[in-house]
Protein backbone atom coordinates (compact mmCIF):
# COMPACT_ATOMS: atom_id res chain seq x y z
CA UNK A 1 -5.20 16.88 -21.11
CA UNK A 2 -3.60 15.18 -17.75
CA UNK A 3 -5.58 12.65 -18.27
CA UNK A 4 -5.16 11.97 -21.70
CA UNK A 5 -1.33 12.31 -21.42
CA UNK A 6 -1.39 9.86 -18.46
CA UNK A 7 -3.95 7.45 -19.76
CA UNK A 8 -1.87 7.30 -23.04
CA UNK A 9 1.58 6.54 -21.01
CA UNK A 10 -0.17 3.74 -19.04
CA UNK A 11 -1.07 2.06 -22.23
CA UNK A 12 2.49 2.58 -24.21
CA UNK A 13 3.97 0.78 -21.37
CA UNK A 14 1.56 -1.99 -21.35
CA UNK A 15 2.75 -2.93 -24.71
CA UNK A 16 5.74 -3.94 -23.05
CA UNK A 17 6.77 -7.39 -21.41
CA UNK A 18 6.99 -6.94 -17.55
CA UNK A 19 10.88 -7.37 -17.31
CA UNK A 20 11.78 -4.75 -20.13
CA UNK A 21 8.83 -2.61 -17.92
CA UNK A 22 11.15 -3.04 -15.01
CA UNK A 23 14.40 -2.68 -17.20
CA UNK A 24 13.49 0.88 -17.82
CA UNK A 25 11.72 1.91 -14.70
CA UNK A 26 15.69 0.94 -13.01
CA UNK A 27 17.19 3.09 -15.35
CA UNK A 28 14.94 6.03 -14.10
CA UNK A 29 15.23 4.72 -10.78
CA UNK A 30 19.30 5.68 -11.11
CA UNK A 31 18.71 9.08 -12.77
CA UNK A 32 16.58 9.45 -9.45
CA UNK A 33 18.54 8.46 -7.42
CA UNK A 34 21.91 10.73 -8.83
CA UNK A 35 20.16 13.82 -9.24
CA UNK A 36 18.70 15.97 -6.70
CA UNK A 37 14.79 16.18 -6.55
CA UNK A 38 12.17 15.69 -4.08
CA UNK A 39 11.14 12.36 -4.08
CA UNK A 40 15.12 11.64 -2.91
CA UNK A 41 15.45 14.14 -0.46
CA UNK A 42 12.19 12.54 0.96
CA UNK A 43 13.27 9.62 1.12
CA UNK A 44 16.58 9.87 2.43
CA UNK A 45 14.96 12.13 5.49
CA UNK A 46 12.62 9.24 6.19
CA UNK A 47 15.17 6.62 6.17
CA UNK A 48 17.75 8.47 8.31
CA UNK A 49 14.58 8.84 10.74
CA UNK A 50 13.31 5.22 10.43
CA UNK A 51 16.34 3.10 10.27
CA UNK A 52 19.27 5.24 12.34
CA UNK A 53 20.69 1.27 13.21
CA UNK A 54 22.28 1.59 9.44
CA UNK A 55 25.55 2.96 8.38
CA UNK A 56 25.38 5.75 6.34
CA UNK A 57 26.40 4.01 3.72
CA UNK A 58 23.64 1.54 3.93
CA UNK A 59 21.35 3.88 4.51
CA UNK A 60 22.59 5.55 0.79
CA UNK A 61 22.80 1.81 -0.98
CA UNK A 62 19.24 1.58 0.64
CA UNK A 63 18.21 4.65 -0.93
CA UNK A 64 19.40 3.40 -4.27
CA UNK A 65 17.27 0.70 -4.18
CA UNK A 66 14.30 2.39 -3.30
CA UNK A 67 14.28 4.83 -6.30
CA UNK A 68 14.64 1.84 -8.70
CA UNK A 69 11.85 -0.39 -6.72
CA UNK A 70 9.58 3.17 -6.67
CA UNK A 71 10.17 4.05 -10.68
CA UNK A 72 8.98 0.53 -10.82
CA UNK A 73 5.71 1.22 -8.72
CA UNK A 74 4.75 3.35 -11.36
CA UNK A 75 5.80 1.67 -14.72
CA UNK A 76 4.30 -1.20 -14.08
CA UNK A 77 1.25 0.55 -13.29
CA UNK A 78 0.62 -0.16 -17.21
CA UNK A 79 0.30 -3.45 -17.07
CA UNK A 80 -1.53 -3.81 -14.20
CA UNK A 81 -3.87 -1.61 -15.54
CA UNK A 82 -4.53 -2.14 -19.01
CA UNK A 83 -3.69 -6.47 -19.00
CA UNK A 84 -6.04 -8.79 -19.78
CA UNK A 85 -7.20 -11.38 -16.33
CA UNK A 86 -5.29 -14.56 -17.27
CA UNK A 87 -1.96 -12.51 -18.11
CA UNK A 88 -1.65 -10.57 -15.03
CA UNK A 89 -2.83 -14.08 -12.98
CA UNK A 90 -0.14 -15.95 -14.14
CA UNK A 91 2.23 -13.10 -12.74
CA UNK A 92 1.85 -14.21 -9.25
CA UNK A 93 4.19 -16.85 -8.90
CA UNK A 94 3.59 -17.72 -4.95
CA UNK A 95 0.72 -17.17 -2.42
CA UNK A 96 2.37 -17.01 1.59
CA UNK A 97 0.65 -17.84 4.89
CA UNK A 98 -3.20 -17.75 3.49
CA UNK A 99 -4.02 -20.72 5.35
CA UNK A 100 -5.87 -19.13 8.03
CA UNK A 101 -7.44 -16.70 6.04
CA UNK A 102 -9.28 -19.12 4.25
CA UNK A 103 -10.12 -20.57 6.99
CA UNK A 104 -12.39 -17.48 8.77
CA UNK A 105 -13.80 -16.89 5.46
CA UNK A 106 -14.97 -20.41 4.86
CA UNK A 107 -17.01 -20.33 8.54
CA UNK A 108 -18.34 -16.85 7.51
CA UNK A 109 -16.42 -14.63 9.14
CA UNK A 110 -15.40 -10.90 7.46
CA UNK A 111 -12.04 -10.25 6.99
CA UNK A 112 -9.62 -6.82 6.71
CA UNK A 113 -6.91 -7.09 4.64
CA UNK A 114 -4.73 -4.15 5.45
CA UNK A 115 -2.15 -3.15 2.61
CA UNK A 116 0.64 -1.00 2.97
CA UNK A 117 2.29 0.99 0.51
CA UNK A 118 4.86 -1.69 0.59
CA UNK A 119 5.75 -4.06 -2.39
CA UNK A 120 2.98 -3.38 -5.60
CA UNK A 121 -0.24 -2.88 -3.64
CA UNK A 122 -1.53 -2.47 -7.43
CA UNK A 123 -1.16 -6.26 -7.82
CA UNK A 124 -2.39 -6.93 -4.33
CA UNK A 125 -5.68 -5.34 -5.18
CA UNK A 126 -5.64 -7.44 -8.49
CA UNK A 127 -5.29 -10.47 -6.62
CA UNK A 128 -8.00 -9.55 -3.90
CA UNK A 129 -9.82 -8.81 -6.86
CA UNK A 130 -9.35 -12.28 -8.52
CA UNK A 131 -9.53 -14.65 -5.76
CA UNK A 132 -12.31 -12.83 -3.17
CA UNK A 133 -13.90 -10.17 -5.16
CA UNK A 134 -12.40 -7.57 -2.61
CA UNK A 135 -14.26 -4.13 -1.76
CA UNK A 136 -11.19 -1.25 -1.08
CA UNK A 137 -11.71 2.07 0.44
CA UNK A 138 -10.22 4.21 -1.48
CA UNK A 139 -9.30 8.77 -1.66
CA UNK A 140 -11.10 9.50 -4.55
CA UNK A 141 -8.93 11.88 -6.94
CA UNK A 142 -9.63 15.83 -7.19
CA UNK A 143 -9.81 15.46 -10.63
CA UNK A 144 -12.71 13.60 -12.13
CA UNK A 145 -11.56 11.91 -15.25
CA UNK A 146 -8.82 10.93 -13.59
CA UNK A 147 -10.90 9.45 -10.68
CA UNK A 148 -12.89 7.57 -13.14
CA UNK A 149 -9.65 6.37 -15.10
CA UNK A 150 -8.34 4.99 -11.67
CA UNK A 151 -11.58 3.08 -11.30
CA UNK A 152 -11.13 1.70 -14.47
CA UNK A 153 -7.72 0.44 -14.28
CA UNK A 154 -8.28 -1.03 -10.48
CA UNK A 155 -12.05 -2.14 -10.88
CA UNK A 156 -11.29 -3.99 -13.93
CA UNK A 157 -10.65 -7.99 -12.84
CA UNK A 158 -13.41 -7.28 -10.34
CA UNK A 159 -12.92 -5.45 -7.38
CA UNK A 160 -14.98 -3.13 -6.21
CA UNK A 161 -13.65 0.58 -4.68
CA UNK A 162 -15.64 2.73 -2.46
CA UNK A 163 -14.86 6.44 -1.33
CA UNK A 164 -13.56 7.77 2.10
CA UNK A 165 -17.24 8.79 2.93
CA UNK A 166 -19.58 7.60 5.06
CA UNK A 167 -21.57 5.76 2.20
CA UNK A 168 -18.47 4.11 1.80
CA UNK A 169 -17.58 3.24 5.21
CA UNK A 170 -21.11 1.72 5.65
CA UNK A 171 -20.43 -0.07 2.36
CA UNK A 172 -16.93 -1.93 4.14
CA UNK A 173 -19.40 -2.53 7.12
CA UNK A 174 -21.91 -4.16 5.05
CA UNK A 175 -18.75 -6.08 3.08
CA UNK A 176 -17.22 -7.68 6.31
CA UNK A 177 -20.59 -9.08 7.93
CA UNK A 178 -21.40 -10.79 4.93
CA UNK A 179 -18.76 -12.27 5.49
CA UNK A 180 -16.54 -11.00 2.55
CA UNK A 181 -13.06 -8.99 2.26
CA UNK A 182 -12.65 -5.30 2.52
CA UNK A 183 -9.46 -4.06 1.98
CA UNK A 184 -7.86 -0.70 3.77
CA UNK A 185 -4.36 1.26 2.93
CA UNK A 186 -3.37 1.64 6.44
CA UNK A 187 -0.30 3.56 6.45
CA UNK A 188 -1.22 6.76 5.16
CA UNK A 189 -1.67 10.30 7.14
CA UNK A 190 -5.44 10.80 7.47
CA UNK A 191 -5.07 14.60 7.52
CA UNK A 192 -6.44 16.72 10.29
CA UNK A 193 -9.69 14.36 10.74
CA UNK A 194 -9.73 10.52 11.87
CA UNK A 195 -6.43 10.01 12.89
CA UNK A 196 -4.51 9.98 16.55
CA UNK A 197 -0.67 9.73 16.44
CA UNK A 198 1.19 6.07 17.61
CA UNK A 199 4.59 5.13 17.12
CA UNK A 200 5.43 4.01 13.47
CA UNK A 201 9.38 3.12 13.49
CA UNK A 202 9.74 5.10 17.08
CA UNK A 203 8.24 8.28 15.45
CA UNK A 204 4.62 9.83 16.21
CA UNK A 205 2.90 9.24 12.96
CA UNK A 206 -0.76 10.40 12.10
CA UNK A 207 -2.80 6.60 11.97
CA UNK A 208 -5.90 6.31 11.20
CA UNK A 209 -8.46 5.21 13.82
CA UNK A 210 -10.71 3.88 11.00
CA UNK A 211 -9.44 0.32 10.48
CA UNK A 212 -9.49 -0.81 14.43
CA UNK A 213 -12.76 0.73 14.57
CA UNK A 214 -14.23 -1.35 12.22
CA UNK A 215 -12.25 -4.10 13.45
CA UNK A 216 -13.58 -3.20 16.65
CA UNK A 217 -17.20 -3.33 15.65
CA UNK A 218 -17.60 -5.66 13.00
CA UNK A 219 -15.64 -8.92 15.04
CA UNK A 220 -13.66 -8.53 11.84
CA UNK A 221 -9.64 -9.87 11.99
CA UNK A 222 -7.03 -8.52 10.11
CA UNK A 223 -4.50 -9.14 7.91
CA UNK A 224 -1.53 -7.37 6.63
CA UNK A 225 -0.91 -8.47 3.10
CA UNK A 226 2.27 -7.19 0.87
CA UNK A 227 2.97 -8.09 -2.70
CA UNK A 228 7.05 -8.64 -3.49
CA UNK A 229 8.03 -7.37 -6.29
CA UNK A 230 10.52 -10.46 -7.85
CA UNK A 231 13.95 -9.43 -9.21
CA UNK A 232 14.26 -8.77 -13.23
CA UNK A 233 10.30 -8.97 -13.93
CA UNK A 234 9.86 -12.43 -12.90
CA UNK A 235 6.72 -12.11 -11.29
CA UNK A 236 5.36 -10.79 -7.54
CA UNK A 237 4.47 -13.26 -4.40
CA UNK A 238 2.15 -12.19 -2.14
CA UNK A 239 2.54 -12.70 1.61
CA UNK A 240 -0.16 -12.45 4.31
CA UNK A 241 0.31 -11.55 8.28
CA UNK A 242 -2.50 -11.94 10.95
CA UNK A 243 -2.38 -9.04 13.11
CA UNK A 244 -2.60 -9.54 17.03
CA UNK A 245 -6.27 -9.48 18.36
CA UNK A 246 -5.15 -6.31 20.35
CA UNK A 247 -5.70 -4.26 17.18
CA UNK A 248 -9.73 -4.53 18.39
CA UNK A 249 -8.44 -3.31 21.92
CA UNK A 250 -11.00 -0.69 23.29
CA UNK A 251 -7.74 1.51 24.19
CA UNK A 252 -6.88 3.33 20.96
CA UNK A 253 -4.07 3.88 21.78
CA UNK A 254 -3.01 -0.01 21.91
CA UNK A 255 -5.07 -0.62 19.06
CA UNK A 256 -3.08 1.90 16.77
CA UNK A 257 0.39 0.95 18.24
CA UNK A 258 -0.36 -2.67 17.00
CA UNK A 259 -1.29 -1.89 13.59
CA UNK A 260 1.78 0.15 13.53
CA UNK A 261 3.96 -2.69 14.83
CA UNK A 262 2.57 -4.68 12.58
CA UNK A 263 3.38 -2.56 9.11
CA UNK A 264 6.45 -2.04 10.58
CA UNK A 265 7.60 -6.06 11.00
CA UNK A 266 6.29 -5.99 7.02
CA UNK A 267 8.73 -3.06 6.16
CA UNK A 268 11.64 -4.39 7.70
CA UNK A 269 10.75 -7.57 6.23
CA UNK A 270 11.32 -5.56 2.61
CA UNK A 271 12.79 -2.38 3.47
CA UNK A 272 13.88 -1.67 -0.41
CA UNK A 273 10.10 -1.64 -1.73
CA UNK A 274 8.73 0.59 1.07
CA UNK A 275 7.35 3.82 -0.38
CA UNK A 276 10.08 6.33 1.38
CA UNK A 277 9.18 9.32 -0.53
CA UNK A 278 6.23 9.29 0.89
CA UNK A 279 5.79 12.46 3.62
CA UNK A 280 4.66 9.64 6.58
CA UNK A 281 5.38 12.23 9.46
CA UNK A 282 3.67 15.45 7.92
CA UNK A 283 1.60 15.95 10.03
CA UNK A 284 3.00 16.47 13.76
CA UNK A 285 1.98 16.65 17.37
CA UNK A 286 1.84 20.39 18.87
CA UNK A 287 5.31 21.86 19.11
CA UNK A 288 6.98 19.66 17.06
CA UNK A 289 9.28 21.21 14.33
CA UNK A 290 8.76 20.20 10.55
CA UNK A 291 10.71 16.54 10.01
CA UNK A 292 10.54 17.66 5.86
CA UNK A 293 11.47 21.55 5.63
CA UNK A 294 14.44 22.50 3.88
């Protein structure tokens, strides 16, 4: 019935044009963001942790923003989703910094494309999917329709998603020396198994040791990539950032604190489309109090 009532959302708002979309994920976005719930007291911990260097009052105008850009996230989800190739090609309006990229890939050389939960990673998996044919890694769902609706709606211009398993992890191995793309959400809390805790904003945050690993073994470099979301449902552009070689360093520690550094310069770069309800800092060192308890 989740499913069903989910899929059947998804596809109502694909009937609509991507600015009306947007129109009416801002009004939800204000409703968030003027009533108390969750996903803004989340937030508005995170950002008082993240960004102290703001007023309060930025900090609040900030939080506005977010809600609208996170509603957003999830309208547009339809689209995405259910729209034909050529349609939801034509919606990215400007391709940043891919130069070098193209490059390594032309003299055979794998590549990670790291992608934060920054911008609409939904259309930067749509346009790894469109231009390279990307594998992802992907947490597959506890609930199996679902799973397979997800595949569905992010497998369908051509990517290609594999689990957080060890079949999958050989699959992005297999991916990067043949000298393709695999692509790697590297800003969320691995949970009590394959992470170690570097500074994300100045804050201990669980990181996964996966990504430098493989970078590590494989030769591979990485890239951040972010998609912008464009004021009033004009469109996204997608901007790409090498990260330093020191995120194949054989100290962990170094490695992790550059891939952190690195998200972070993307964040700051487009603070309002960060994903701040997000719990970043649930899981904590020994000691340490609770950064979300009420």
């Amino acid at each position: 019935m989740r499913t069903r009532l989910i899929r059947g959302l998804l596809r109502a708002l694909a009937w609509l044009p991507l600015p009306l979309n947007h129109g009416l994920a801002s009004i939800l976005g204000w409703a968030l963001a003027h009533t108390p719930n969750e996903l803004r007291r989340i937030s508005r911990i995170n950002l008082r942790l993240c960004l102290p260097e703001l007023s309060a009052r930025e900090r609040r105008r900030l939080l506005r923003r977010s809600l609208r850009e996170a509603a957003k996230t999830a309208f547009e989800m339809g689209p995405l989703w259910f729209w034909p190739r050529q349609r939801i090609a034509g919606l990215m309006r400007a391709v940043h910094n891919d130069q070098r990229l193209d490059r390594l890939l032309a003299s055979g050389r794998g590549v990670i494309v790291a992608t934060p939960h920054l911008g609409s990673w939904e259309m930067a998996g749509h346009y790894g999917a469109l231009r390279w044919h990307i594998t992802s890694l992907y947490r597959p769902s506890r609930l199996p329709e679902l799973d397979a609706f997800i595949h569905q709606g992010r497998e369908h211009l051509g990517a290609r998603l594999v689990p957080t398993s060890p079949q999958g992890i050989r699959a992005l191995v297999r991916t990067l020396r043949e000298g393709r793309i695999a692509g790697i959400l590297p800003d969320q809390d691995p949970g009590d198994e394959g992470g170690r805790f570097a500074p994300f904003f100045g804050i201990p945050a669980n990181t996964m040791t996966l990504l430098p690993r493989l970078a590590r073994r494989t030769g591979a470099p990485v890239f951040i990539a972010y998609v912008e979301r464009l004021p009033w449902g004009r469109g996204y552009e997608i901007h790409f950032h090498e990260v330093p070689d020191s995120i194949r360093d054989p100290d962990e520690d170094r490695a992790l604190a550059t891939l952190n550094a690195a998200v972070e310069r993307c964040v700051r770069a487009l603070p309002e489309q960060y994903q701040w309800g997000y719990r970043r800092f649930r899981t904590r060192p020994p000691g340490k109090p609770d950064l979300y308890r009420r």
